[in-house]
Protein backbone atom coordinates (compact mmCIF):
# COMPACT_ATOMS: atom_id res chain seq x y z
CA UNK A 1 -40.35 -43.35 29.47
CA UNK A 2 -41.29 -43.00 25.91
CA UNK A 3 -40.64 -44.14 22.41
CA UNK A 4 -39.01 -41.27 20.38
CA UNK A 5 -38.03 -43.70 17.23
CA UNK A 6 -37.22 -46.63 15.57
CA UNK A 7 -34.62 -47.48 13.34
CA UNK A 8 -33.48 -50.59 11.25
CA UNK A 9 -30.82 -51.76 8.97
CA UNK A 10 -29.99 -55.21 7.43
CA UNK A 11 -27.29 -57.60 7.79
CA UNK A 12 -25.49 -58.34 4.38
CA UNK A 13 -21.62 -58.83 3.67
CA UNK A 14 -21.56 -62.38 5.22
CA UNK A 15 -25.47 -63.98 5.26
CA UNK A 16 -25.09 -67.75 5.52
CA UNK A 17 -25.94 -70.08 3.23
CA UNK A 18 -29.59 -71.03 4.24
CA UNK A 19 -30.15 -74.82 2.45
CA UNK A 20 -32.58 -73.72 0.44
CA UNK A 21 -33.92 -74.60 -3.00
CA UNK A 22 -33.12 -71.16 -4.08
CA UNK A 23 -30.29 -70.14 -2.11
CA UNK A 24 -29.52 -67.48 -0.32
CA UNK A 25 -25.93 -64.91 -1.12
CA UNK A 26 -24.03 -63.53 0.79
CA UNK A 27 -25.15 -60.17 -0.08
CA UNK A 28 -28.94 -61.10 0.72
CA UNK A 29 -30.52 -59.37 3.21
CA UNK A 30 -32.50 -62.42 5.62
CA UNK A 31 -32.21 -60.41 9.20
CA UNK A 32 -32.66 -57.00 9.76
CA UNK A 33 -31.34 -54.83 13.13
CA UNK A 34 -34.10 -53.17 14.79
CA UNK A 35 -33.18 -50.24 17.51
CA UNK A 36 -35.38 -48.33 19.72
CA UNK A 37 -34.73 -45.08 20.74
CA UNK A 38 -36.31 -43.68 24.49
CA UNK A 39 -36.66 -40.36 25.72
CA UNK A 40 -34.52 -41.37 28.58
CA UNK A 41 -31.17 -42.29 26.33
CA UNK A 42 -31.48 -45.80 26.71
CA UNK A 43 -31.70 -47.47 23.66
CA UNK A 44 -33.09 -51.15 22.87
CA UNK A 45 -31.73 -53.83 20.64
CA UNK A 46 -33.93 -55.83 18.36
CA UNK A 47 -33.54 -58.32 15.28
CA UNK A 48 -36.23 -59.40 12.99
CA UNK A 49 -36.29 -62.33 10.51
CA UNK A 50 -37.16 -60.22 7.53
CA UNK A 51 -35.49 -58.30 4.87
CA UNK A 52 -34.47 -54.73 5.84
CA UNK A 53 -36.99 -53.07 3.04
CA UNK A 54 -40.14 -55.17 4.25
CA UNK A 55 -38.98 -53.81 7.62
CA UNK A 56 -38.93 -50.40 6.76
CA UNK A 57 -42.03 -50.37 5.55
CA UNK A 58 -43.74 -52.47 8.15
CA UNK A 59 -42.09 -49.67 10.57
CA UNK A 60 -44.09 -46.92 8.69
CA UNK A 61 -47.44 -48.65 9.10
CA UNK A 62 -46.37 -49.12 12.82
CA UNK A 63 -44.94 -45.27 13.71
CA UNK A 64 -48.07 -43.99 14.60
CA UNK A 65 -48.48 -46.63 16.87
CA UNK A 66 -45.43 -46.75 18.63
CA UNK A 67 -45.13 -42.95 18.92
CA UNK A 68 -44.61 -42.07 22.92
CA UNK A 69 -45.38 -45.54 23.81
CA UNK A 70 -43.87 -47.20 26.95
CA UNK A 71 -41.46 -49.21 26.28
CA UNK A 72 -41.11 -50.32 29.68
CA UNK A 73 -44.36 -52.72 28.91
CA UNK A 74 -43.61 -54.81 26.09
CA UNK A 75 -46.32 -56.83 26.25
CA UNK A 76 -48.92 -54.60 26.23
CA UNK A 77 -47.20 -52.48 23.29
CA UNK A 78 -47.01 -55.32 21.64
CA UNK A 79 -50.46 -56.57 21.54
CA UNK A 80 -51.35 -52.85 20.61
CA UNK A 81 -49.33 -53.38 17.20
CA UNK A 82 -50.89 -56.77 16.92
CA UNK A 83 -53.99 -55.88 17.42
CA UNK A 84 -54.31 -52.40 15.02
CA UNK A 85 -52.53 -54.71 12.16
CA UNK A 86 -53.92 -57.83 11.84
CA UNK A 87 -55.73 -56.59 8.79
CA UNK A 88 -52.39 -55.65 6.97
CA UNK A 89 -51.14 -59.31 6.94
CA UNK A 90 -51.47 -61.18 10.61
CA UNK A 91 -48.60 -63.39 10.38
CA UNK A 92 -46.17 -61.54 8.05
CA UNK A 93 -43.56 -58.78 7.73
CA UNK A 94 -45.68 -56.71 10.34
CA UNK A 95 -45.62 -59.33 12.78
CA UNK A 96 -41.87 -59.88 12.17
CA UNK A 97 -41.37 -56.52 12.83
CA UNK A 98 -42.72 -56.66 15.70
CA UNK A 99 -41.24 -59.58 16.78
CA UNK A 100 -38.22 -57.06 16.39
CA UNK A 101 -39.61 -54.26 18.36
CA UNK A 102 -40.20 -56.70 21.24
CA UNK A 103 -37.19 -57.89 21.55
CA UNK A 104 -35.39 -54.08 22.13
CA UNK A 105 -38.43 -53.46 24.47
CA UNK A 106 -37.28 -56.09 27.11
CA UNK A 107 -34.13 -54.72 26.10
CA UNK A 108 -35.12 -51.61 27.32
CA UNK A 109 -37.16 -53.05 30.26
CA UNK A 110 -33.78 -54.77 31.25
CA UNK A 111 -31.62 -51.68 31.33
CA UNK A 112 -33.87 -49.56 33.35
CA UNK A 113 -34.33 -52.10 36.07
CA UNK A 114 -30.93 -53.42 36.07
CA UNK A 115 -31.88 -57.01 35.68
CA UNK A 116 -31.73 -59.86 32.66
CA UNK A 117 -34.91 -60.32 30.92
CA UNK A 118 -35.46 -63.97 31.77
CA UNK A 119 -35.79 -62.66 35.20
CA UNK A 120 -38.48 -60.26 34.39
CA UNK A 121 -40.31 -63.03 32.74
CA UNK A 122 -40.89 -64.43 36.24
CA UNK A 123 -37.37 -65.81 37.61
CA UNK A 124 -34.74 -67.78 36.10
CA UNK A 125 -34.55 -71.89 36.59
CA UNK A 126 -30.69 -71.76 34.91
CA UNK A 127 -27.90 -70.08 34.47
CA UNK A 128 -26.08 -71.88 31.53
CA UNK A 129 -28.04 -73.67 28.63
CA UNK A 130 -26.86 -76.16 26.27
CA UNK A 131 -26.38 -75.39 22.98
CA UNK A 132 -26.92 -77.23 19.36
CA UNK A 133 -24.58 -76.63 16.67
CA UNK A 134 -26.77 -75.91 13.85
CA UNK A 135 -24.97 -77.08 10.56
CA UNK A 136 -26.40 -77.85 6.79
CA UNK A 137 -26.11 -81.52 5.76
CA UNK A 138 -23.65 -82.43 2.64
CA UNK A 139 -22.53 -85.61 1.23
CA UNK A 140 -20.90 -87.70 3.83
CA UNK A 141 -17.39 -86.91 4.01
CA UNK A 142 -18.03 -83.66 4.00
CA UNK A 143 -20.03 -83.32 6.37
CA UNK A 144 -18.49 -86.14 9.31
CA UNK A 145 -15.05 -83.55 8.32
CA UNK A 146 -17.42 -80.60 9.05
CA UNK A 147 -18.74 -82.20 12.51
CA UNK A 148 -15.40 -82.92 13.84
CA UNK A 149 -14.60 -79.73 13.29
CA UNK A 150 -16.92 -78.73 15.36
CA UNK A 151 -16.67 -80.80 17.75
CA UNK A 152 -12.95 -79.69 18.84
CA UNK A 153 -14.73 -76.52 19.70
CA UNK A 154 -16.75 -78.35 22.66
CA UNK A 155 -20.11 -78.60 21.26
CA UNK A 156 -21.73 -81.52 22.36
CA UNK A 157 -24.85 -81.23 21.04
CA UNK A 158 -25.87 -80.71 17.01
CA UNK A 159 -28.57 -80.45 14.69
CA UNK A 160 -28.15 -81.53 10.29
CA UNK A 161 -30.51 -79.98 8.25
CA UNK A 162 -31.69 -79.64 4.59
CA UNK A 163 -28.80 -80.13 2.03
CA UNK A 164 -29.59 -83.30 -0.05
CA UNK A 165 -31.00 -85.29 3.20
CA UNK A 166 -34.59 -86.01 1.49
CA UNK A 167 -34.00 -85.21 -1.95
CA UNK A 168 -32.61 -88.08 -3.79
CA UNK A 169 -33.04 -91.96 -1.68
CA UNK A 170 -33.08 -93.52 1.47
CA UNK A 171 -29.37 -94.74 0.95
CA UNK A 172 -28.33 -91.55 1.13
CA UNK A 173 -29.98 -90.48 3.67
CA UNK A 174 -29.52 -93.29 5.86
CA UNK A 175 -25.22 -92.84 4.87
CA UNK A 176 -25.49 -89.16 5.93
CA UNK A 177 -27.03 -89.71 9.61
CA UNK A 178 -24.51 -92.52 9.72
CA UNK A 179 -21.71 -90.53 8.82
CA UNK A 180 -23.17 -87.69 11.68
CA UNK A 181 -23.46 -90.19 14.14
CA UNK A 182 -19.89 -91.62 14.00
CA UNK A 183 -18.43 -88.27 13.68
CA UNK A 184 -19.83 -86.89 17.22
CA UNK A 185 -19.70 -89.90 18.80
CA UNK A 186 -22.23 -91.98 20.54
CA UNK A 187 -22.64 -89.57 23.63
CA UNK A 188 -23.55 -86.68 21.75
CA UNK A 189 -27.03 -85.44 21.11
CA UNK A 190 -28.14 -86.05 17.36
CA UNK A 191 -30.96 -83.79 15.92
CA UNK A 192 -32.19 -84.27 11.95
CA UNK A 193 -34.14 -81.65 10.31
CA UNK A 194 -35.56 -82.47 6.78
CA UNK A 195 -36.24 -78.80 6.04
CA UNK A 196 -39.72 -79.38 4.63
CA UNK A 197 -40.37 -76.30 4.80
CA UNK A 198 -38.26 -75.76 1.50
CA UNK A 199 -39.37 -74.66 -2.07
CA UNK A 200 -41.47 -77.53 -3.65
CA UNK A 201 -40.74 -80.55 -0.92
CA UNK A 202 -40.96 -83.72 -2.34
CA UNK A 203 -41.73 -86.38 0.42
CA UNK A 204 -44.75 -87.38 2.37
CA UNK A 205 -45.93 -89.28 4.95
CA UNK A 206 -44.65 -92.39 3.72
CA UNK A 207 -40.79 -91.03 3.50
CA UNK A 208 -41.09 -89.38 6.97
CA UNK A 209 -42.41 -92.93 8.92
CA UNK A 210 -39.99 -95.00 7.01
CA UNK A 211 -37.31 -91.98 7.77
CA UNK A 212 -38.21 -91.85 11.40
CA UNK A 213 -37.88 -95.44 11.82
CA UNK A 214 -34.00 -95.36 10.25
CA UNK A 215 -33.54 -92.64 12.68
CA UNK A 216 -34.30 -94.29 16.03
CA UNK A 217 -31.64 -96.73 14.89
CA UNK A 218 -28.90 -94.14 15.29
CA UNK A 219 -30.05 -92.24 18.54
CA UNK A 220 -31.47 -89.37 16.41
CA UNK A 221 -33.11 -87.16 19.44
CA UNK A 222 -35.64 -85.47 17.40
CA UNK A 223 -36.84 -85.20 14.00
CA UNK A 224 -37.38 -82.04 12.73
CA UNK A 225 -39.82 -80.39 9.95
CA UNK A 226 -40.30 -83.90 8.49
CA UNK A 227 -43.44 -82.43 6.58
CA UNK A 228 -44.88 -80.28 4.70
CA UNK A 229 -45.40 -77.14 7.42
CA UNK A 230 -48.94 -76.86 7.34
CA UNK A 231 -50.09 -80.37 6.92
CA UNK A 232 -51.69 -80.85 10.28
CA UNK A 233 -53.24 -84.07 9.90
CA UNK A 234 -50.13 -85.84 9.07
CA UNK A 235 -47.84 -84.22 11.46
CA UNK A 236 -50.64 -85.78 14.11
CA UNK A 237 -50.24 -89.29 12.57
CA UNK A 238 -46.63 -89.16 12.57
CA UNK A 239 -45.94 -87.91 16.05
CA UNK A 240 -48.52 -90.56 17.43
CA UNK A 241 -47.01 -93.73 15.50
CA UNK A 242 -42.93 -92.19 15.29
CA UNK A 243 -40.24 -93.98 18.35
CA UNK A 244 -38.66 -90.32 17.93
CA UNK A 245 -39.67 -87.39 19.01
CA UNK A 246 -41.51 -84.55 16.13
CA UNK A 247 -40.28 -81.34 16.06
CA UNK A 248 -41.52 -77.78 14.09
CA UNK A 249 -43.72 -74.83 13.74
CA UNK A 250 -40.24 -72.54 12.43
CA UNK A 251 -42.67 -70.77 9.69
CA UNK A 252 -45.81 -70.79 12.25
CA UNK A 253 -46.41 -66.85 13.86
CA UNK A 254 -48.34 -65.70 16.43
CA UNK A 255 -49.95 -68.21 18.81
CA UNK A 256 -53.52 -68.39 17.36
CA UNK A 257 -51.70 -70.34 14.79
CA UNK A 258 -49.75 -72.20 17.31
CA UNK A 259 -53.34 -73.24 19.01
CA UNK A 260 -54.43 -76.49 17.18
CA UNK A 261 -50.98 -77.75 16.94
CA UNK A 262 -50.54 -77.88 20.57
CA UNK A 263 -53.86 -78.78 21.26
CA UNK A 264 -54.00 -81.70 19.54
CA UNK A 265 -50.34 -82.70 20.17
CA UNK A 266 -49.12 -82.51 16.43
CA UNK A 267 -45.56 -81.53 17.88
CA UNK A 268 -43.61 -83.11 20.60
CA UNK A 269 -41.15 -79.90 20.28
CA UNK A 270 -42.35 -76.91 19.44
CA UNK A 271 -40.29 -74.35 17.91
CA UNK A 272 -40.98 -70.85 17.30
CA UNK A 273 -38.55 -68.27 16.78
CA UNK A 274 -39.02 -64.94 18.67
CA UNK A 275 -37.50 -63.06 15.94
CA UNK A 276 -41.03 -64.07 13.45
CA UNK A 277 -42.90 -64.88 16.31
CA UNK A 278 -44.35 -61.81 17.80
CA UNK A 279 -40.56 -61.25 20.12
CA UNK A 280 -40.06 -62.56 23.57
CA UNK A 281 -43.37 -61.34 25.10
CA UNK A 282 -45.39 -63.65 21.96
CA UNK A 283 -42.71 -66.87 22.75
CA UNK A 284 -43.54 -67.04 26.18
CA UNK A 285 -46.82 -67.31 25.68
CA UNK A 286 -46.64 -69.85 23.15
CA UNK A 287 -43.94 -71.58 25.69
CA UNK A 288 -46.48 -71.53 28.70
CA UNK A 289 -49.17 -72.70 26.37
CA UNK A 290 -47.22 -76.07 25.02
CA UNK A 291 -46.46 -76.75 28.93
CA UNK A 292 -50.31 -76.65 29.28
CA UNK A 293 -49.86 -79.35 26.44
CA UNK A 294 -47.40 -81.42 27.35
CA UNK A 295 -44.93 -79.92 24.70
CA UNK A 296 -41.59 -79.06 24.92
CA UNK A 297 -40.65 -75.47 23.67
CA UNK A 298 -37.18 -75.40 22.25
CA UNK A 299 -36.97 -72.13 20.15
CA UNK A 300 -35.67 -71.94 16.57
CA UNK A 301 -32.38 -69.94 16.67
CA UNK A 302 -31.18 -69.67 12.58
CA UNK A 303 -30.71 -65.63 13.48
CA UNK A 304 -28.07 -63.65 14.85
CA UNK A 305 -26.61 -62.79 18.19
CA UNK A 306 -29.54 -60.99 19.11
CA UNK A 307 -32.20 -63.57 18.14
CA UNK A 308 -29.73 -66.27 20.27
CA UNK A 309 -29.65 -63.70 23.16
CA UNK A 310 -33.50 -63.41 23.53
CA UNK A 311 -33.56 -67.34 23.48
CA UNK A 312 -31.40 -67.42 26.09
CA UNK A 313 -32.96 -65.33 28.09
CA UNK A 314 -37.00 -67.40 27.22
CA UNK A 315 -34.64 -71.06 28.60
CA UNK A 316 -33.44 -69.42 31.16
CA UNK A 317 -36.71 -68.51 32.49
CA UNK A 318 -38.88 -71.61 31.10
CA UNK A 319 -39.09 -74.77 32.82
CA UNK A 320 -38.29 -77.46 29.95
CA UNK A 321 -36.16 -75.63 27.79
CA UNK A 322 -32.37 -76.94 28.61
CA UNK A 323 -31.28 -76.32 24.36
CA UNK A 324 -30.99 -73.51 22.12
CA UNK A 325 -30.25 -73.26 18.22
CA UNK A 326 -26.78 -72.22 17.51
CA UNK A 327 -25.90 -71.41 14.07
CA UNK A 328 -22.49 -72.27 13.48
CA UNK A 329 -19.78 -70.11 11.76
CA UNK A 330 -22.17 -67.13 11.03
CA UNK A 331 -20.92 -63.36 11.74
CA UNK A 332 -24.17 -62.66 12.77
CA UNK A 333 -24.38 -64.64 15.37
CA UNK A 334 -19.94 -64.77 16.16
CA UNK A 335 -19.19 -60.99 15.19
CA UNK A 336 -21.93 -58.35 16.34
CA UNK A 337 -21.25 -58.86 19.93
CA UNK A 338 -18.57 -57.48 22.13
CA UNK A 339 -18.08 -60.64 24.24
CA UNK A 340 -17.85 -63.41 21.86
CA UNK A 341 -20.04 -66.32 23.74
CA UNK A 342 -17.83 -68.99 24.73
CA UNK A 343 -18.47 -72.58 25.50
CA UNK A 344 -17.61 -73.69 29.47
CA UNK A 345 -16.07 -77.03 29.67
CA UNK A 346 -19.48 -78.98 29.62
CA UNK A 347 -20.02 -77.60 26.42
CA UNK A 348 -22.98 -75.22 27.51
CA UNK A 349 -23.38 -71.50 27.05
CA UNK A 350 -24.03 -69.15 30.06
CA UNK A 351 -26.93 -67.02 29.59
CA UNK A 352 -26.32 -63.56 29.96
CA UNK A 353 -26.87 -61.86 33.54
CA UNK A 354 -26.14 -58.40 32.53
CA UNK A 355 -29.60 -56.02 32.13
CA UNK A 356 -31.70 -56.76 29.56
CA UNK A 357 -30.76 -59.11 26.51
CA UNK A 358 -27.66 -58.96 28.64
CA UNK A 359 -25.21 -58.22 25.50
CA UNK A 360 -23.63 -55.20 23.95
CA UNK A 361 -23.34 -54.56 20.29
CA UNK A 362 -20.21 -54.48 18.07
CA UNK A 363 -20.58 -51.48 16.32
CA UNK A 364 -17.64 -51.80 14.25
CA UNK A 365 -19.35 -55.26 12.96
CA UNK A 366 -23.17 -53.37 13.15
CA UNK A 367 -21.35 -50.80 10.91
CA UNK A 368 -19.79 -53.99 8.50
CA UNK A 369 -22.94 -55.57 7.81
CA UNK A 370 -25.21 -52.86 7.53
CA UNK A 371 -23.57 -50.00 6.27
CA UNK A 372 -24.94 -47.99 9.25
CA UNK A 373 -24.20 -47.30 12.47
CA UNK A 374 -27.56 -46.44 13.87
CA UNK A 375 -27.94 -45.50 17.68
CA UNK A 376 -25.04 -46.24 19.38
CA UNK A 377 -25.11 -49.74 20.62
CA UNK A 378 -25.25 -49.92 23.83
């Protein structure tokens, strides 16, 4: 089997708000699709953190590359790109694109063998994973409304991020986990992300201990991005002297830069997302690597259906990893598939056991948010 060509197209007409400084419309283009064509017909579905014109071009450095590859060995192909690229900008666009590329190629691997990719990883140790509600933090009210909201649709997990949590004094802070907490209900998992990875952060080390300490008071399971992203040293401090756990590496690709955080235990939950990372075959490795550590690897999921697929597939198939990232109310993740995922009664998500990804494509929605329909999606 062989690569004949690779197309992408962005998502627009519905991107979620994002939390950031500068924010995000709806019109923005955040994720891009990513399809690969085969000589055989089949056809592999990607998605790559990225906007759709860094893509493109990232996609003409790669063609000569990817050209009559195999698609049937991702990992291979996609240390190949890696490795001819790392000149052009090791950690960027490229690498998100071929994070992308990756993805469709267990795709692809999954639909000629007839099996789910988290089996071809090596075997699958579930069948259903738990999944967070991902939601952005507002003032109080708002946001205990939001949570019960959510709630009634059997989540029983959830993450608050970014918003003003941070940003203007403990008080506040302290009133919006209290309002999250009451609103989900004591036996509900609690996750806070800061979202220092944001424009211009304010806090420091100081804020996040004090922080972390107000958080173990209200059964907060992990504390997320409390720091700025590539502050090493303090992450290290934090995580040794915090009573809840550290979570992060979101903006961190490949997994040389993964290395010294896991080595020296900056993280106790490390968090890449396969759709910057390097794709499922780069994820794994970084997953096997934090077991080696005695980190957890619970991937970051603020995608689309695709991206939440692939992580699916990486929990199914890694020891430790019983949550995955699910951003609430987004098209992207709700609309582009054909079977709308659906919460059983325990409030967990089955992961997919058809081949590949295990999903099909809405093209009708594809079509909506991209303006294209590409290969057919199947």
């Amino acid at each position: 089997m062989k690569i004949v060509g690779i197309r992408s197209a962005g998502l627009r007409h519905g991107t979620p708000e994002g939390g950031w400084a500068n924010e995000i419309q709806p019109e923005d283009c955040v994720h891009t699709l990513i399809a690969v064509a085969t000589d055989e017909g089949i056809t592999g579905w990607g998605s790559s953190f990225t906007n759709d014109l860094l893509v493109r071009g990232a996609l003409q450095v790669l063609e000569p590359l990817y050209l009559g590859e195999n698609p049937l060995e991702p990992a291979r192909v996609s240390e190949k790109l890696h490795a001819h690229t790392f000149w052009m900008g090791r950690g960027g666009s490229i690498t998100h694109t071929i994070s992308g590329i990756d993805i469709a190629m267990w795709d692809i691997l999954g639909k000629a063998t007839g099996q789910p990719a988290g089996r071809l990883l090596g075997g699958r140790y579930r069948d259903r994973v738990r999944p967070y509600a991902s939601i952005l933090m507002r003032e109080p009210a708002a946001l205990a409304e939001h949570l019960h909201s959510i709630r009634s649709q059997g989540f029983r997990a959830f993450k608050i991020g970014w918003g003003p949590f941070g940003r203007h004094n403990h008080t506040l802070d302290e009133q919006i986990v209290g309002a999250a907490r009451e609103a989900v209900s004591p036996s509900s998992l609690l996750m806070v992300d800061a979202g220092a990875s944001d424009a211009f952060w304010p806090q420091d080390y100081k804020w996040a201990i004090r922080t972390v300490h107000m958080l173990a008071e209200y059964d907060v399971y992990w504390f997320e991005e409390p720091l700025l992203p590539d502050n090493l040293q303090d992450y290290k401090l934090l995580r040794n002297n915090s009573p809840v756990p550290i979570a992060g590496g979101e903006v961190l690709t490949r997994r040389q830069s993964f290395t010294p955080w896991l080595q020296e235990r900056a993280f106790d939950i490390v968090q890449p997302d396969a759709t910057k990372v390097g794709g499922i075959s780069e994820a794994r490795r970084i997953a096997c690597m934090a077991e080696d550590n005695g980190v957890r690897f619970i991937p970051h999921g603020w995608n689309t259906a695709l991206g939440l697929a692939a992580d699916l597939q990486l929990a199914s198939a890694i020891p430790g990893t019983d949550l995955v990232e699910y951003l609430t109310g987004s098209p992207f993740i709700d609309d582009l598939v054909e079977t709308r995922w659906k919460l059983d009664a325990d409030g967990m998500l089955a992961v997919p056991d058809g081949p590949g990804l295990g999903v099909s494509l809405n093209t009708d929605a594809v079509e909506k948010h991209t303006g294209e329909r590409l290969w057919e999606a199947r």
